[in-house]
C-alpha atoms as a PDB file:
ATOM      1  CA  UNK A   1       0.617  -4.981 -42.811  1.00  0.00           C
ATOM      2  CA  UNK A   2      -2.210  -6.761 -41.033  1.00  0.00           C
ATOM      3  CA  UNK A   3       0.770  -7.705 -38.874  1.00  0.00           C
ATOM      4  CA  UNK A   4       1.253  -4.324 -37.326  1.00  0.00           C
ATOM      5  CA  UNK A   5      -2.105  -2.836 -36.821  1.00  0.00           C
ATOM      6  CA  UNK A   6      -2.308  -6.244 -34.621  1.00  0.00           C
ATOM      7  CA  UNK A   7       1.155  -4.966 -33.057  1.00  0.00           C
ATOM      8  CA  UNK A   8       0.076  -0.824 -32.793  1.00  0.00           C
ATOM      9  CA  UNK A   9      -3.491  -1.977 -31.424  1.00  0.00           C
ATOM     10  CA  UNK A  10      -1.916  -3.603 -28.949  1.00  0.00           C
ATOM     11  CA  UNK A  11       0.148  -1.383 -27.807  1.00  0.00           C
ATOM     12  CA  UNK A  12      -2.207   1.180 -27.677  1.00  0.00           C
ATOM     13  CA  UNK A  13      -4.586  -0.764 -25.959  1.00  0.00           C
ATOM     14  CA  UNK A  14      -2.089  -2.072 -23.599  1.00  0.00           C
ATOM     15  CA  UNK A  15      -1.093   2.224 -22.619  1.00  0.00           C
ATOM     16  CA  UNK A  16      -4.798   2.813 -22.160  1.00  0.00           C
ATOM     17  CA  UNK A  17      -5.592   0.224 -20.276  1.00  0.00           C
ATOM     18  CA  UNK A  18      -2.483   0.595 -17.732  1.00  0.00           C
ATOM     19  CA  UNK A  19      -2.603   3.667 -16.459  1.00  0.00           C
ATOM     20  CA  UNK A  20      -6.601   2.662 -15.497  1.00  0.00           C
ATOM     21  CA  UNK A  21      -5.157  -0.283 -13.551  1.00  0.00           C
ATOM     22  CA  UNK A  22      -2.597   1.449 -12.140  1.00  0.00           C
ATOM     23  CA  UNK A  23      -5.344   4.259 -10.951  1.00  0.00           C
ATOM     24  CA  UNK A  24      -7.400   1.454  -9.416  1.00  0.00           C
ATOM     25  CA  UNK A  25      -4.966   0.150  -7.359  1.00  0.00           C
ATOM     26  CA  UNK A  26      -3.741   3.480  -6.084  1.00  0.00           C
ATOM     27  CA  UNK A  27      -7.170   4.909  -5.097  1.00  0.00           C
ATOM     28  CA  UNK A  28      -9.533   1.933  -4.319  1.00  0.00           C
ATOM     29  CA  UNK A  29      -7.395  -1.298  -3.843  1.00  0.00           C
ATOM     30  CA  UNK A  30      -4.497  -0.805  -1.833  1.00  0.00           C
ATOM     31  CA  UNK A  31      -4.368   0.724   1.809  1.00  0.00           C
ATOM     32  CA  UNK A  32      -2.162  -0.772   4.700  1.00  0.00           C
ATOM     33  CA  UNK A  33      -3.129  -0.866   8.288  1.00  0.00           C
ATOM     34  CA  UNK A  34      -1.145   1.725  10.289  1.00  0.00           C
ATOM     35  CA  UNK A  35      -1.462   2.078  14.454  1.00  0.00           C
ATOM     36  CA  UNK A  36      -0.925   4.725  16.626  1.00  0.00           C
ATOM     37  CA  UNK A  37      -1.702   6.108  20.172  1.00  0.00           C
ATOM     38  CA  UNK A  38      -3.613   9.158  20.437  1.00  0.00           C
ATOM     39  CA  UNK A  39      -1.100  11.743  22.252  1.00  0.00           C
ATOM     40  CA  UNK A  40      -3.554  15.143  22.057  1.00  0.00           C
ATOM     41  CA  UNK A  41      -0.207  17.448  22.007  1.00  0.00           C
ATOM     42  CA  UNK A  42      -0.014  16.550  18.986  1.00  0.00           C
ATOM     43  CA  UNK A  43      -3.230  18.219  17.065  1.00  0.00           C
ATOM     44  CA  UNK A  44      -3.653  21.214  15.293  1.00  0.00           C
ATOM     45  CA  UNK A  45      -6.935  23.524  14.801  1.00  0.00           C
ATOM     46  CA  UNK A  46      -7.962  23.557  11.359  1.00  0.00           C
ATOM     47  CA  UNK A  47     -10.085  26.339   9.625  1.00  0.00           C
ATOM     48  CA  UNK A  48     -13.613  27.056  10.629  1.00  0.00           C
ATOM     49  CA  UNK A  49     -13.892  26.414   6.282  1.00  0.00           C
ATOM     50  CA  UNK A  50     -13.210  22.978   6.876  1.00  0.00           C
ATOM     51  CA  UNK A  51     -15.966  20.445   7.427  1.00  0.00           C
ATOM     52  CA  UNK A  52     -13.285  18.638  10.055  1.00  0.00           C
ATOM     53  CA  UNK A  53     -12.179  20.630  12.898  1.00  0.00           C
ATOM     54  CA  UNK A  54      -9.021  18.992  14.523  1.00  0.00           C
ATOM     55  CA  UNK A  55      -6.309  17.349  12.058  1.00  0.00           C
ATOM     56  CA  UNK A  56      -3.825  15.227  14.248  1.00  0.00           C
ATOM     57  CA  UNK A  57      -0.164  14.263  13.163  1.00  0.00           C
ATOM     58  CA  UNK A  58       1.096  10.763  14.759  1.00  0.00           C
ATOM     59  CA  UNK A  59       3.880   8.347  15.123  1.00  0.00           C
ATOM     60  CA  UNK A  60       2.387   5.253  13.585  1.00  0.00           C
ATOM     61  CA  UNK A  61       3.378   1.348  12.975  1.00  0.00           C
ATOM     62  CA  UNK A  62       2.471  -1.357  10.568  1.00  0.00           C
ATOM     63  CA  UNK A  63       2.250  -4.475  11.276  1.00  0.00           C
ATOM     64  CA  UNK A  64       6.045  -4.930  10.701  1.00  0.00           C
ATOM     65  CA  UNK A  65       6.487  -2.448  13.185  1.00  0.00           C
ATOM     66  CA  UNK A  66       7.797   0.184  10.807  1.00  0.00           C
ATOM     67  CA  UNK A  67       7.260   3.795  11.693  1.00  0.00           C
ATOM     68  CA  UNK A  68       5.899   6.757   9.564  1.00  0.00           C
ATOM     69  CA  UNK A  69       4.266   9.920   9.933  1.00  0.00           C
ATOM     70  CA  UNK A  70       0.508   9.830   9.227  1.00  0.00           C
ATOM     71  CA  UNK A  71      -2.276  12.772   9.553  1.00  0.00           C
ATOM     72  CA  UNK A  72      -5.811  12.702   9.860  1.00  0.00           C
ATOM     73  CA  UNK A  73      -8.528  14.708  10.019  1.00  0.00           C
ATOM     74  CA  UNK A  74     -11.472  14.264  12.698  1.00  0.00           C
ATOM     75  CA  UNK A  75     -14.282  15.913  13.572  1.00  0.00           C
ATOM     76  CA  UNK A  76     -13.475  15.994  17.606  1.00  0.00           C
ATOM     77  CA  UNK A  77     -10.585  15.842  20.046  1.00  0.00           C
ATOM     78  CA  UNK A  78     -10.044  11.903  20.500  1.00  0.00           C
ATOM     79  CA  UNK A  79      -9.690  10.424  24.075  1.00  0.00           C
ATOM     80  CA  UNK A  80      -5.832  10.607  25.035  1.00  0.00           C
ATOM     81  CA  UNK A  81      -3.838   7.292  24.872  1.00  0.00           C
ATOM     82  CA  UNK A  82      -6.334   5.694  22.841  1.00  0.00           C
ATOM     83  CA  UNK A  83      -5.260   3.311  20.513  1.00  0.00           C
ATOM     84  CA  UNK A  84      -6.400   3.426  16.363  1.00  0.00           C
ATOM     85  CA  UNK A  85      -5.841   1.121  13.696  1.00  0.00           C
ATOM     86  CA  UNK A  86      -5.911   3.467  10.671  1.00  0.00           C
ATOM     87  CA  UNK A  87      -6.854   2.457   6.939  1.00  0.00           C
ATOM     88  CA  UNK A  88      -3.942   4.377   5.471  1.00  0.00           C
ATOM     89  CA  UNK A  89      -3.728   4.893   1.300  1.00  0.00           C
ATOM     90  CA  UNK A  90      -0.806   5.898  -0.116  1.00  0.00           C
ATOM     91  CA  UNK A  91      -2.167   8.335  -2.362  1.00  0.00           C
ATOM     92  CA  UNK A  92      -5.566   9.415  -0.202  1.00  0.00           C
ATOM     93  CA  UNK A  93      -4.305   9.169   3.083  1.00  0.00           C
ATOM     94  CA  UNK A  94      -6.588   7.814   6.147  1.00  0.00           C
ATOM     95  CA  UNK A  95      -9.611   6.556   4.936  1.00  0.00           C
ATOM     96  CA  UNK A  96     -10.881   5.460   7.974  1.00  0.00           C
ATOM     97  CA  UNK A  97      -9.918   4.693  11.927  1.00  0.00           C
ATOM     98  CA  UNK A  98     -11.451   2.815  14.620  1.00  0.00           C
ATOM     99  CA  UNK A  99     -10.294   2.382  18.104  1.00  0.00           C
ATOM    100  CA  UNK A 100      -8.592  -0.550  19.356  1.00  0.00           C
ATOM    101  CA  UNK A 101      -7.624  -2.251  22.593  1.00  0.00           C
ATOM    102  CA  UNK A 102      -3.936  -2.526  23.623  1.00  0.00           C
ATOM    103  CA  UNK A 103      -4.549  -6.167  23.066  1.00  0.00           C
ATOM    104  CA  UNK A 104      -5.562  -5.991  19.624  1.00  0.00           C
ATOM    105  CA  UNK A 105      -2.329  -4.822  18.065  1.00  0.00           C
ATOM    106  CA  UNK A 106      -0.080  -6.758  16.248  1.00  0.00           C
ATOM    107  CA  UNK A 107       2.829  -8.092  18.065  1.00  0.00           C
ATOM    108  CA  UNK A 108       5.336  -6.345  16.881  1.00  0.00           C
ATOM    109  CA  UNK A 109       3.041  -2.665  17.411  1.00  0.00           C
ATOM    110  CA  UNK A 110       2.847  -3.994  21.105  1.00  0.00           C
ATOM    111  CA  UNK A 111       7.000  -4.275  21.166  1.00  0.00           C
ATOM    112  CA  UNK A 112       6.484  -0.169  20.286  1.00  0.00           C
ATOM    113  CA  UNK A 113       3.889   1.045  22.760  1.00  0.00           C
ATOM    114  CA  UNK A 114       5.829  -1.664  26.224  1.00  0.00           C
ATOM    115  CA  UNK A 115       2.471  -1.485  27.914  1.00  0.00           C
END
């Protein structure tokens, strides 16, 4: 009997404790580094309710060089053909962006852009 309260406690803790990890690594651990170039056609007004004003949707690139579709919010228009490097979480989206020079993307970003 002792047996399998060891067996059912651990199982149980083993389903609580999961779905925490699991959590953790969604929202707080893991976020890839996307690039893009700012092209300003490609922004939308968002409502006045919204504490960010513009909310852009851009062809971006890991560092593999594989594409995907990322928005992000901002709080002003962003200087055409700038380049970002955005923090990009699967679940929460951009967490944050910073402009980069052309030089400072990865190789295979660079292979994209043929500046």
């Amino acid at each position: 009997m002792k047996n399998i309260n060891k067996v059912l406690s651990l199982i149980f803790v083993t389903i609580a404790v999961f779905p925490c990890i699991l959590a953790y690594y969604l929202f707080v651990e893991q976020s890839t580094d996307y690039y893009t170039k700012i092209d300003n056609s490609k922004i939308s007004e968002l409502p006045v309710t919204n504490s960010m004003k513009y909310e852009y949707s851009l062809l971006s690139y890991n560092n593999e060089g594989n594409s995907k579709e990322i928005k992000f919010k901002t709080e002003r228009i962003l200087k055409e053909g700038a380049y970002l490097k955005l923090d990009y979480m699967i679940i929460r989206g951009v967490i944050n962006w910073e402009e980069v020079t052309y030089d400072e993307l990865p190789e295979k970003v660079k292979e994209k852009y043929n500046e």
